[in-house]
Protein backbone atom coordinates (compact mmCIF):
# COMPACT_ATOMS: atom_id res chain seq x y z
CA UNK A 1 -50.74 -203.21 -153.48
CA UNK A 2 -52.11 -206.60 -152.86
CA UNK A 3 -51.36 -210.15 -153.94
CA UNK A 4 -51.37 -213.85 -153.33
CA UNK A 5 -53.81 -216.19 -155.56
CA UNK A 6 -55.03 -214.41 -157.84
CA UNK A 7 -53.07 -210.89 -157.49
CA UNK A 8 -49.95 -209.52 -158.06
CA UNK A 9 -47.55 -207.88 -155.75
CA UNK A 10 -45.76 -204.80 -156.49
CA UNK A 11 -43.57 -202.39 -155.05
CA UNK A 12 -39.49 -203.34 -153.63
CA UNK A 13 -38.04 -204.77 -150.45
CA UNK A 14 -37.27 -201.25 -149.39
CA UNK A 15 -38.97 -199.62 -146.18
CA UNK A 16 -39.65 -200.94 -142.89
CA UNK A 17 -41.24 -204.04 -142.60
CA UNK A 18 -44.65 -204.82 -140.62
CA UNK A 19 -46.36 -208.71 -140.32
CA UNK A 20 -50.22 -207.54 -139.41
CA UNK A 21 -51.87 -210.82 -138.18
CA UNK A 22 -56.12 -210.18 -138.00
CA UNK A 23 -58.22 -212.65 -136.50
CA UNK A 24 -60.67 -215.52 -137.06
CA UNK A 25 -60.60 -218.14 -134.56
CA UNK A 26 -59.32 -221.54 -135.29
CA UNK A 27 -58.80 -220.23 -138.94
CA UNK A 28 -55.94 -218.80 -137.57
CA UNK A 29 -54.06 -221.76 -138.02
CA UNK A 30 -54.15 -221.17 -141.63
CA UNK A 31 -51.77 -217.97 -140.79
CA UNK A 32 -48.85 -220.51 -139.23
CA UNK A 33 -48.49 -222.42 -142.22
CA UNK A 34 -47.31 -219.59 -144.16
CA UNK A 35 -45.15 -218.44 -141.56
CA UNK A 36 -44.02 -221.46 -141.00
CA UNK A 37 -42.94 -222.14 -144.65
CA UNK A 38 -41.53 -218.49 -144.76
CA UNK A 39 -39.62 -219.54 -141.99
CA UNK A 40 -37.97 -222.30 -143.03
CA UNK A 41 -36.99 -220.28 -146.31
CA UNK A 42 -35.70 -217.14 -144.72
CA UNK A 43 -34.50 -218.60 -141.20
CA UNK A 44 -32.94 -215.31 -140.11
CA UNK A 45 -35.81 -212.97 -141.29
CA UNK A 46 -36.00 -210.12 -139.00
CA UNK A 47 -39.53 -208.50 -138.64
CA UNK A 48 -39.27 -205.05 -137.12
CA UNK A 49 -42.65 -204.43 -136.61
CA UNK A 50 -45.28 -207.24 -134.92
CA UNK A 51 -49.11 -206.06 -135.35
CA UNK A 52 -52.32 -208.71 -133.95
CA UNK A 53 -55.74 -208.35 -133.42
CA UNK A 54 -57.80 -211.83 -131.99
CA UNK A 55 -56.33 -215.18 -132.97
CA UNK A 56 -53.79 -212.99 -134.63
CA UNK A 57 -52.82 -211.76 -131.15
CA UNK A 58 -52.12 -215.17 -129.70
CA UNK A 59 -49.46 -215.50 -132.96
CA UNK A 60 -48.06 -212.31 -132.98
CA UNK A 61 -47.50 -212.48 -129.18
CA UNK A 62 -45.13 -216.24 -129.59
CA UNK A 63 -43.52 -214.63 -132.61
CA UNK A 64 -42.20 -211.89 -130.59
CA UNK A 65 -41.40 -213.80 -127.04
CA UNK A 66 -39.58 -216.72 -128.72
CA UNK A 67 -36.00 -216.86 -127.94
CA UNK A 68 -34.71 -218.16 -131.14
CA UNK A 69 -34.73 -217.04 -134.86
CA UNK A 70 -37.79 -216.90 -137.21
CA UNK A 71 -37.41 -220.68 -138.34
CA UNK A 72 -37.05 -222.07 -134.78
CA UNK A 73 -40.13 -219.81 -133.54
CA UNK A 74 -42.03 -221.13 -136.66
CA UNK A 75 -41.57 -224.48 -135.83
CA UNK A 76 -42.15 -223.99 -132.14
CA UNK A 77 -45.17 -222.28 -133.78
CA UNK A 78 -46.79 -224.88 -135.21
CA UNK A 79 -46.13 -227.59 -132.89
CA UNK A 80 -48.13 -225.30 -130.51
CA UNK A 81 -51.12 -225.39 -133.05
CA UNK A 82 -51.00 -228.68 -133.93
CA UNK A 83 -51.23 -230.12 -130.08
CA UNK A 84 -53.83 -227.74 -129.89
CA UNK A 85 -57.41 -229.31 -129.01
CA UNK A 86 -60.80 -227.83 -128.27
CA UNK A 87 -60.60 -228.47 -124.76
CA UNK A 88 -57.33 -226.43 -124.41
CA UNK A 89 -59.36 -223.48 -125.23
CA UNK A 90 -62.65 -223.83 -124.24
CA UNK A 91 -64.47 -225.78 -121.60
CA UNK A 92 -66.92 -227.94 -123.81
CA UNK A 93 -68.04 -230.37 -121.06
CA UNK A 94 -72.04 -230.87 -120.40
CA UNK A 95 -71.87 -229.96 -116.67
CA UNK A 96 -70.04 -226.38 -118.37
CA UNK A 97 -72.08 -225.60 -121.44
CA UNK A 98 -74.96 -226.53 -118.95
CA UNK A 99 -74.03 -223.68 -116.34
CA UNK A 100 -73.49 -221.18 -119.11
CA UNK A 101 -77.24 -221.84 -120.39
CA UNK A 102 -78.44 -221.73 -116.58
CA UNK A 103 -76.79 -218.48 -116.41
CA UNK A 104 -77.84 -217.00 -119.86
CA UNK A 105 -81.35 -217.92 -119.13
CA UNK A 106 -81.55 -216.52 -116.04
CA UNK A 107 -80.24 -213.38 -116.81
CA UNK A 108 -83.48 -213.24 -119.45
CA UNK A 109 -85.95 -214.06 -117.13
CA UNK A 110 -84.71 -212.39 -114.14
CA UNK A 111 -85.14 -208.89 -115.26
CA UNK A 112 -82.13 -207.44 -114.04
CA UNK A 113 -83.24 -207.70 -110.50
CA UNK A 114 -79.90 -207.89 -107.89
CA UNK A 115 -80.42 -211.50 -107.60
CA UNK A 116 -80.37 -212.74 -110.88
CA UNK A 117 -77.16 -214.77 -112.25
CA UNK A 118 -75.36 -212.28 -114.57
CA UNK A 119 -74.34 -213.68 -117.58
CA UNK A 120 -70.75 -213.05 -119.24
CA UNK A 121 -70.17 -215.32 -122.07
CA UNK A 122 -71.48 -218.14 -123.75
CA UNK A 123 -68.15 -220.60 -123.03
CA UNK A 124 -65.63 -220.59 -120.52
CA UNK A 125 -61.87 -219.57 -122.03
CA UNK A 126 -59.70 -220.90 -118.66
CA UNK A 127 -58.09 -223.29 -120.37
CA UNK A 128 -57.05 -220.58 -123.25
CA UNK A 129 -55.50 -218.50 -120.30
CA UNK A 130 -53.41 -221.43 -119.05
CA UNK A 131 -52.57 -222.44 -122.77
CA UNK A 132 -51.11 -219.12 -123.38
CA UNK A 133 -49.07 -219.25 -119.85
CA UNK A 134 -47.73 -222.18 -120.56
CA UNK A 135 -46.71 -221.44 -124.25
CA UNK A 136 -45.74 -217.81 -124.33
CA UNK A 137 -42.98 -216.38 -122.30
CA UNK A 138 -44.23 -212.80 -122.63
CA UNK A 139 -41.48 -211.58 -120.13
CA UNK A 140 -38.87 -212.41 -123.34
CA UNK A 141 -40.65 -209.23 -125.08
CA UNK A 142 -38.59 -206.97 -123.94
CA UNK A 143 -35.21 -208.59 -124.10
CA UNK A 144 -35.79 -208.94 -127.84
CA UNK A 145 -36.62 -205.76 -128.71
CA UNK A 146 -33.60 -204.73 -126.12
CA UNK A 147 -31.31 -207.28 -128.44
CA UNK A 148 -32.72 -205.64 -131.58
CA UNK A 149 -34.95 -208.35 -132.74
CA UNK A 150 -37.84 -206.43 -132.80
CA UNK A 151 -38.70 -202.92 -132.75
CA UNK A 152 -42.26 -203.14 -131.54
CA UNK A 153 -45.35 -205.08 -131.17
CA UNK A 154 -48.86 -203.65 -130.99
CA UNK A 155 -51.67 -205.90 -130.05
CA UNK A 156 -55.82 -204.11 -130.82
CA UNK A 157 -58.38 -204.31 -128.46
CA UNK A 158 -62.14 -202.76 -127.63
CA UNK A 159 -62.92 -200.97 -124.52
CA UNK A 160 -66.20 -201.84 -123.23
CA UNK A 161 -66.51 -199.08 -120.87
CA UNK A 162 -64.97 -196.41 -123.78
CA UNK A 163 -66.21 -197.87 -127.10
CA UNK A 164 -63.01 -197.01 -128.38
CA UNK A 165 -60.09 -199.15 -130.03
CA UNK A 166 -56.89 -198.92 -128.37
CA UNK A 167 -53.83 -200.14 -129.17
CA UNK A 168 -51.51 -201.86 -126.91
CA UNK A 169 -48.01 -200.53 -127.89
CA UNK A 170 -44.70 -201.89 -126.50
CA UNK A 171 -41.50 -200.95 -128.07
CA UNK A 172 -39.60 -198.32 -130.16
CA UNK A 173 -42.21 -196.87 -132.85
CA UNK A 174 -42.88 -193.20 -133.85
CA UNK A 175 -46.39 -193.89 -133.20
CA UNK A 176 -48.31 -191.24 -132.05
CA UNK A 177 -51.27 -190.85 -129.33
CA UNK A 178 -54.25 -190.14 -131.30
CA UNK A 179 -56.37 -187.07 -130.97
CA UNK A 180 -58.74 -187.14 -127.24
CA UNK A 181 -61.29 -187.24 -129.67
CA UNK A 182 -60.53 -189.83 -131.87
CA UNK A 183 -62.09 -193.43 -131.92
CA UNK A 184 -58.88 -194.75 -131.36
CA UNK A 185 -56.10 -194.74 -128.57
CA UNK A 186 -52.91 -195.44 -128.41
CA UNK A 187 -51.59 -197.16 -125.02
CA UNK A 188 -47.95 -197.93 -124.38
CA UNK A 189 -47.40 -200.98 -121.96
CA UNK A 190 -45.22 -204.17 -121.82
CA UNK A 191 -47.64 -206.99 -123.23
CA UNK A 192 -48.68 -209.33 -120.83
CA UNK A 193 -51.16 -212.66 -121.03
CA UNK A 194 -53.64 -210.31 -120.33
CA UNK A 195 -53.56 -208.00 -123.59
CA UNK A 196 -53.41 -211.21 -125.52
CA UNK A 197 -56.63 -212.54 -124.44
CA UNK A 198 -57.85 -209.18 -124.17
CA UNK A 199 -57.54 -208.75 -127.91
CA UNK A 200 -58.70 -212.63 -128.93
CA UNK A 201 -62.43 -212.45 -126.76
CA UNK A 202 -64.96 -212.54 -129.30
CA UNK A 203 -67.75 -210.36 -127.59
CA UNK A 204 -70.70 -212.67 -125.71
CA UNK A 205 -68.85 -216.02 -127.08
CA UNK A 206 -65.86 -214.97 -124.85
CA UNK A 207 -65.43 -213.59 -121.25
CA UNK A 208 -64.17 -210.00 -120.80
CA UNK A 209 -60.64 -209.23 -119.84
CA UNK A 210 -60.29 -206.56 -117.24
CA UNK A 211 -57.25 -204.17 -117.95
CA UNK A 212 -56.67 -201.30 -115.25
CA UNK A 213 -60.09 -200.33 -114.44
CA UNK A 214 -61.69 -201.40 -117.71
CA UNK A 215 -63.09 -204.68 -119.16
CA UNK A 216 -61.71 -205.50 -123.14
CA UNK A 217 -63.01 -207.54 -125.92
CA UNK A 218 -61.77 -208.16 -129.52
CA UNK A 219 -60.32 -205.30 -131.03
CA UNK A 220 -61.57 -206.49 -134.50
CA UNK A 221 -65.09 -205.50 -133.51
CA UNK A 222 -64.52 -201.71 -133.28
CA UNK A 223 -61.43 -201.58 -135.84
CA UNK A 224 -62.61 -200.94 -139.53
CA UNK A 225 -58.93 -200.63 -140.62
CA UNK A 226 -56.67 -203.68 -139.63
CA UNK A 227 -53.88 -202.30 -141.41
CA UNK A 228 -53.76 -198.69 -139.54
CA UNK A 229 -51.76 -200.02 -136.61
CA UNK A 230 -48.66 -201.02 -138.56
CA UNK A 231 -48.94 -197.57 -140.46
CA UNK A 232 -49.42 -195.93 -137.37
CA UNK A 233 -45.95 -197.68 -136.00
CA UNK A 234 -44.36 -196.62 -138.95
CA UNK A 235 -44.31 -199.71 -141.85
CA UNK A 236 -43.43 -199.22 -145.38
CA UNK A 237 -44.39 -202.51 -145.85
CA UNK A 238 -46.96 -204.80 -145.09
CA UNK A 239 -47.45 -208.45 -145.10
CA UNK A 240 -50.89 -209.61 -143.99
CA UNK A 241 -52.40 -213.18 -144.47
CA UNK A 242 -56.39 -213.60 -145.31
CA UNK A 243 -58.47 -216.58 -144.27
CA UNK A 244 -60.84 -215.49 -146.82
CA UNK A 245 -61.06 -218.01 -150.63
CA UNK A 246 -61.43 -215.71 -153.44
CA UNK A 247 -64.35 -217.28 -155.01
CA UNK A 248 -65.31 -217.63 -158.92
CA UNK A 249 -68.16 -215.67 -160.19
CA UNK A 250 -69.92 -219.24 -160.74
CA UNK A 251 -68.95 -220.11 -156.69
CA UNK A 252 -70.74 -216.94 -155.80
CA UNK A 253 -73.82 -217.35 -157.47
CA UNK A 254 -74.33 -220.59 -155.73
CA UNK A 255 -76.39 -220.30 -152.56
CA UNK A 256 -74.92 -221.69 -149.31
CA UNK A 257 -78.48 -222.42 -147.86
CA UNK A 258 -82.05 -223.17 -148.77
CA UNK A 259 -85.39 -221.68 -146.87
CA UNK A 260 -85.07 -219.92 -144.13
CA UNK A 261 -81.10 -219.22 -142.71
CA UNK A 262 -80.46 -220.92 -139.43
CA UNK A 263 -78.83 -219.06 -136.93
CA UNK A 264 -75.48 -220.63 -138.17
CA UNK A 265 -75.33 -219.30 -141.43
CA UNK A 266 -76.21 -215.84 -139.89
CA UNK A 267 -73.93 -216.14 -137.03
CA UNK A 268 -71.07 -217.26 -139.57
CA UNK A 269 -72.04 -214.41 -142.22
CA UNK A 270 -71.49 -212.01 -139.10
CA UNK A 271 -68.36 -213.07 -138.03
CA UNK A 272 -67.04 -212.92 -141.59
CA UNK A 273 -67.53 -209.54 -142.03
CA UNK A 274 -65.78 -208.43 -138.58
CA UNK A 275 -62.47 -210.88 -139.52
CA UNK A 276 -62.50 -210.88 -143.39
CA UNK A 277 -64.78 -208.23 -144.82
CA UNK A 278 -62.77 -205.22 -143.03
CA UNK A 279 -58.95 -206.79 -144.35
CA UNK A 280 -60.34 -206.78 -147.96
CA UNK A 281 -62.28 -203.04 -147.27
CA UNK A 282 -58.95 -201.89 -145.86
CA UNK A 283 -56.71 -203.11 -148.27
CA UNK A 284 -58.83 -201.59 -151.19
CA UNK A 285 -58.54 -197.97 -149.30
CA UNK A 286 -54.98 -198.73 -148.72
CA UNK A 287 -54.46 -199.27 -152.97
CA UNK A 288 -56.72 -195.77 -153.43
CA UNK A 289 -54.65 -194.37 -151.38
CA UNK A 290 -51.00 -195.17 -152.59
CA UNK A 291 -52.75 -194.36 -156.35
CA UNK A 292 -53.02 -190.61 -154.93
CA UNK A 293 -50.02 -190.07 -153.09
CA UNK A 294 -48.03 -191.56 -155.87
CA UNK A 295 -49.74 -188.74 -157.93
CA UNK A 296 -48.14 -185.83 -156.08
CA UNK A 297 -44.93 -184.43 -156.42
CA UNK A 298 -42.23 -186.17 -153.74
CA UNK A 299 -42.02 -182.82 -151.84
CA UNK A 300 -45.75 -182.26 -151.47
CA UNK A 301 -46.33 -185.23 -149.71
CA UNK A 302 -43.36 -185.27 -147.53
CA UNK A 303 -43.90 -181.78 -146.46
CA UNK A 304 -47.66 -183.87 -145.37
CA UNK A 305 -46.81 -186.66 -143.73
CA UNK A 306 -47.72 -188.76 -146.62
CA UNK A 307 -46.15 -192.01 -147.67
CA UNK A 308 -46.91 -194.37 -150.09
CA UNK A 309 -46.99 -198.12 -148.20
CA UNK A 310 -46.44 -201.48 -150.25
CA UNK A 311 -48.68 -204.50 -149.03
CA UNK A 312 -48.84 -208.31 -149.66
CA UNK A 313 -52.03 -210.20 -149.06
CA UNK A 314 -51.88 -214.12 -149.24
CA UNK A 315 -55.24 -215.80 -149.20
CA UNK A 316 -55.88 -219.46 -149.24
CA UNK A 317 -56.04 -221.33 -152.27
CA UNK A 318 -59.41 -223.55 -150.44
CA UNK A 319 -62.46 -222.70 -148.99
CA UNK A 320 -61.79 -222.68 -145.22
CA UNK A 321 -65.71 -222.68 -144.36
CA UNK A 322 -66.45 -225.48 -146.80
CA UNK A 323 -63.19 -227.69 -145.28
CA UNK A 324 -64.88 -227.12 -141.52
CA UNK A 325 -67.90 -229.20 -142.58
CA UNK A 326 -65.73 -232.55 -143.26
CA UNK A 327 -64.51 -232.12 -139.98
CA UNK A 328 -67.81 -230.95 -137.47
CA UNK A 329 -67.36 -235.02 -136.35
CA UNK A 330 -64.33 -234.17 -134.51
CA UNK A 331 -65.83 -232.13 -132.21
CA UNK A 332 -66.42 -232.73 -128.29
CA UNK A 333 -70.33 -234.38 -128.19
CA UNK A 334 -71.80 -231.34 -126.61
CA UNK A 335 -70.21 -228.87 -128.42
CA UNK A 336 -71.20 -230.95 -131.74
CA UNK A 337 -74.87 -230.99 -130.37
CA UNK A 338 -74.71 -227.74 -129.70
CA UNK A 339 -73.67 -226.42 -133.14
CA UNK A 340 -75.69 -228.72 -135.04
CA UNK A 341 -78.84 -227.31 -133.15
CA UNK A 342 -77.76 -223.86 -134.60
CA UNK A 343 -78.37 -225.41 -138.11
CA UNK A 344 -75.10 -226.37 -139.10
CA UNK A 345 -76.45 -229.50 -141.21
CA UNK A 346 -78.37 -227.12 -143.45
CA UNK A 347 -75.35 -224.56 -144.71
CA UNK A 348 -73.17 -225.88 -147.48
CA UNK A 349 -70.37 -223.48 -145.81
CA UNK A 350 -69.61 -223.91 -142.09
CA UNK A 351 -68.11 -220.77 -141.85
CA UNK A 352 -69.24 -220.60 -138.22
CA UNK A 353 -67.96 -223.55 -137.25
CA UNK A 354 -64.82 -222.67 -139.10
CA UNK A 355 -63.79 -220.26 -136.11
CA UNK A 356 -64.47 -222.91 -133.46
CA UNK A 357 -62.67 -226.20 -134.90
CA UNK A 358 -59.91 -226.65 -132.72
CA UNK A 359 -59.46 -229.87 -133.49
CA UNK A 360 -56.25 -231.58 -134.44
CA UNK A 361 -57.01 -232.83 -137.56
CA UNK A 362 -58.64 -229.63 -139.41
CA UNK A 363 -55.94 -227.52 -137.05
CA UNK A 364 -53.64 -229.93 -139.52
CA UNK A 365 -55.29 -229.19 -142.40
CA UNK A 366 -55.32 -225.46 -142.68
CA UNK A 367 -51.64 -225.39 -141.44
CA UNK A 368 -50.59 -227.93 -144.78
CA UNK A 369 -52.98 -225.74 -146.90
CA UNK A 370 -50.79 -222.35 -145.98
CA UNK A 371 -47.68 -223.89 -146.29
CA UNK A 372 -48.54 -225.03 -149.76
CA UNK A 373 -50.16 -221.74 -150.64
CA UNK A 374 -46.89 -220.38 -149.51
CA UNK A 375 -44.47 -222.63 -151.34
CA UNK A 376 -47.18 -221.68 -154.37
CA UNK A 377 -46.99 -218.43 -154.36
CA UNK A 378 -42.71 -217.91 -152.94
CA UNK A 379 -41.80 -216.00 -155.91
CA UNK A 380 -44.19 -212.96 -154.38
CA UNK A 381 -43.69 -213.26 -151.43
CA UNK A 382 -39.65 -213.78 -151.69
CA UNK A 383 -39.26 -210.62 -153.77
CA UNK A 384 -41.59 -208.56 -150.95
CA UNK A 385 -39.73 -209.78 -148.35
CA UNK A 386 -36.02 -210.15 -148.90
């Protein structure tokens, strides 16, 4: 079952218990002001199961390395996110974004011939990679699930060579390998820096990570069901926070853009539907499903495999694409130039730019807005979790 503004929550504090962090860029921010508030009102909360997929990743992976309870690696949390600037995850000087369009149009005009420059994404993540080191002490993984902290963590990535979602499994979980034939695949590993960035590169806007002998991308491109990993490790119960606004039947009616749509509003639309479409899809298959299982006798669906799984959706109480636009001034010049020549000044609703505002002050924002959605909404979310 779902809930947060606007929906209920049902179901009891019973069952294993699974946080499933999906992605979105800097919207992700929006995710560590709930946690953080839950954090401060259930210090010692215990998760057992850790699943992320893109900017989810990155959170999932500090929850589980902190050494410290849930309220201390909250806080550490969001101090992380709100030093956080553009320029510590992205290289957005001219001489940079220069060499990347050098390199992109070469690579159209050379024709694939040997000695044109090959082109691997349109900004350069280095300073992501040396965020992460310096943040996330991924060697603590292991103690903590040793120490009972944690059961598991599984972090979702694409193969490029493969086409095929795996999951990155470390831990004790009565996961499963999936079929040879499946789409998916089921890897156990000890997470590294690697499998974090692996799972947050946004295909063509970030460079590919190479794992073993293949490259990886965001594992929300190829994953239609966000939710199957922490079934798949086992959860009862889910808690899983949306960057998506539930809008009013009058908000939807109203038309973002007029004329033609500039590559921003497509470019935004498109990213919406990999990192919010496929949470709300899932979670609507997920409420079908529980409505059937709960239908059968007890012994029939043990005697399958079947079991009926509880989940908690908390969306923001704002619209995170329209807050972006009061904030497009923060960003570095060329990265602002940039952006507005994708047609950012025509769209009402920046979602694009949502997912690249690493700036401090709308990093600030979002984080306030989810720890008042979550002091909003405690009742739910205190009777799902406790």
């Amino acid at each position: 079952m779902t809930g947060g503004p606007g929906g209920g929550a049902s179901g009891s504090a019973e069952g294993k218990l699974a946080f499933a962090l999906s992605g979105g860029g800097a919207r992700a921010a929006y995710q560590t002001g709930v946690l953080c508030h839950i954090g401060e009102r259930l210090p010692k909360l215990r998760i057992p199961l850790l699943t992320g997929v893109s900017a989810g990743a990155i959170n999932v992976g500090f929850l589980a390395s902190y050494r410290g309870d849930f309220r201390q690696a909250t806080r550490a949390l969001r101090r992380r996110w709100l030093s956080l600037t553009t320029e510590e995850v992205l290289r957005t000087n001219p001489t940079s974004l220069l060499k990347v369009g050098v390199r992109l149009g070469g690579s159209l005009l050379g024709g694939g011939v040997g000695l044109s420059p090959q082109f691997r994404s349109l900004v350069d993540t280095a300073p992501l990679r040396e965020f992460i080191d310096r943040n996330l002490g991924v060697g603590a993984i292991g103690e903590r699930i040793e120490a009972g902290y944690l059961e598991a963590i599984g972090l979702t990535a694409m193969s490029y060579q493969t086409g095929r979602t795996v999951l990155f499994l470390q831990g004790e979980s009565s996961a499963r390998p999936w079929p040879a034939t499946a789409r998916n695949r089921l890897v156990r590993t000890d997470i590294s820096v690697d499998h974090i960035l692996a799972s947050a590169s946004i295909p063509l806007v970030f460079p590919a990570v190479k794992l073993g002998q293949q490259h990886y991308g965001d594992g929300s491109f190829r994953t239609a069901a966000p939710l199957a990993p922490a079934i798949h490790m086992g959860a009862d119960r889910i808690f899983t926070i949306s960057a998506r606004y539930r809008r009013s039947e009058l908000e939807a009616r109203r038309p973002d853009t007029a004329g033609y749509p500039p590559p921003a509003r497509v470019l935004g639309l498109l990213l919406n539907s990999v990192f919010l479409d496929t949470l709300d899809w899932d979670a609507a298959s997920l409420r079908r499903i529980n409505h059937l299982i709960d239908s059968l006798p007890p012994e029939v669906a043990s005697e399958q495999g079947l079991r009926h799984v509880d989940l908690l959706i908390l969306r923001p109480s704002r619209d995170i694409g329209r807050l972006a636009r009061e904030f497009e001034i923060e960003l570095p010049p060329a990265l602002r130039f940039l952006v507005r020549g994708l047609g950012t000044p025509g769209v009402r609703n920046a979602d694009f730019l949502s997912y690249l505002l690493f700036e401090s002050e709308y990093v600030r924002t979002l984080v306030e807005l989810g720890e008042a959605d979550a002091e909003s909404n405690w009742d739910r979310i205190a009777s799902f979790l406790t």
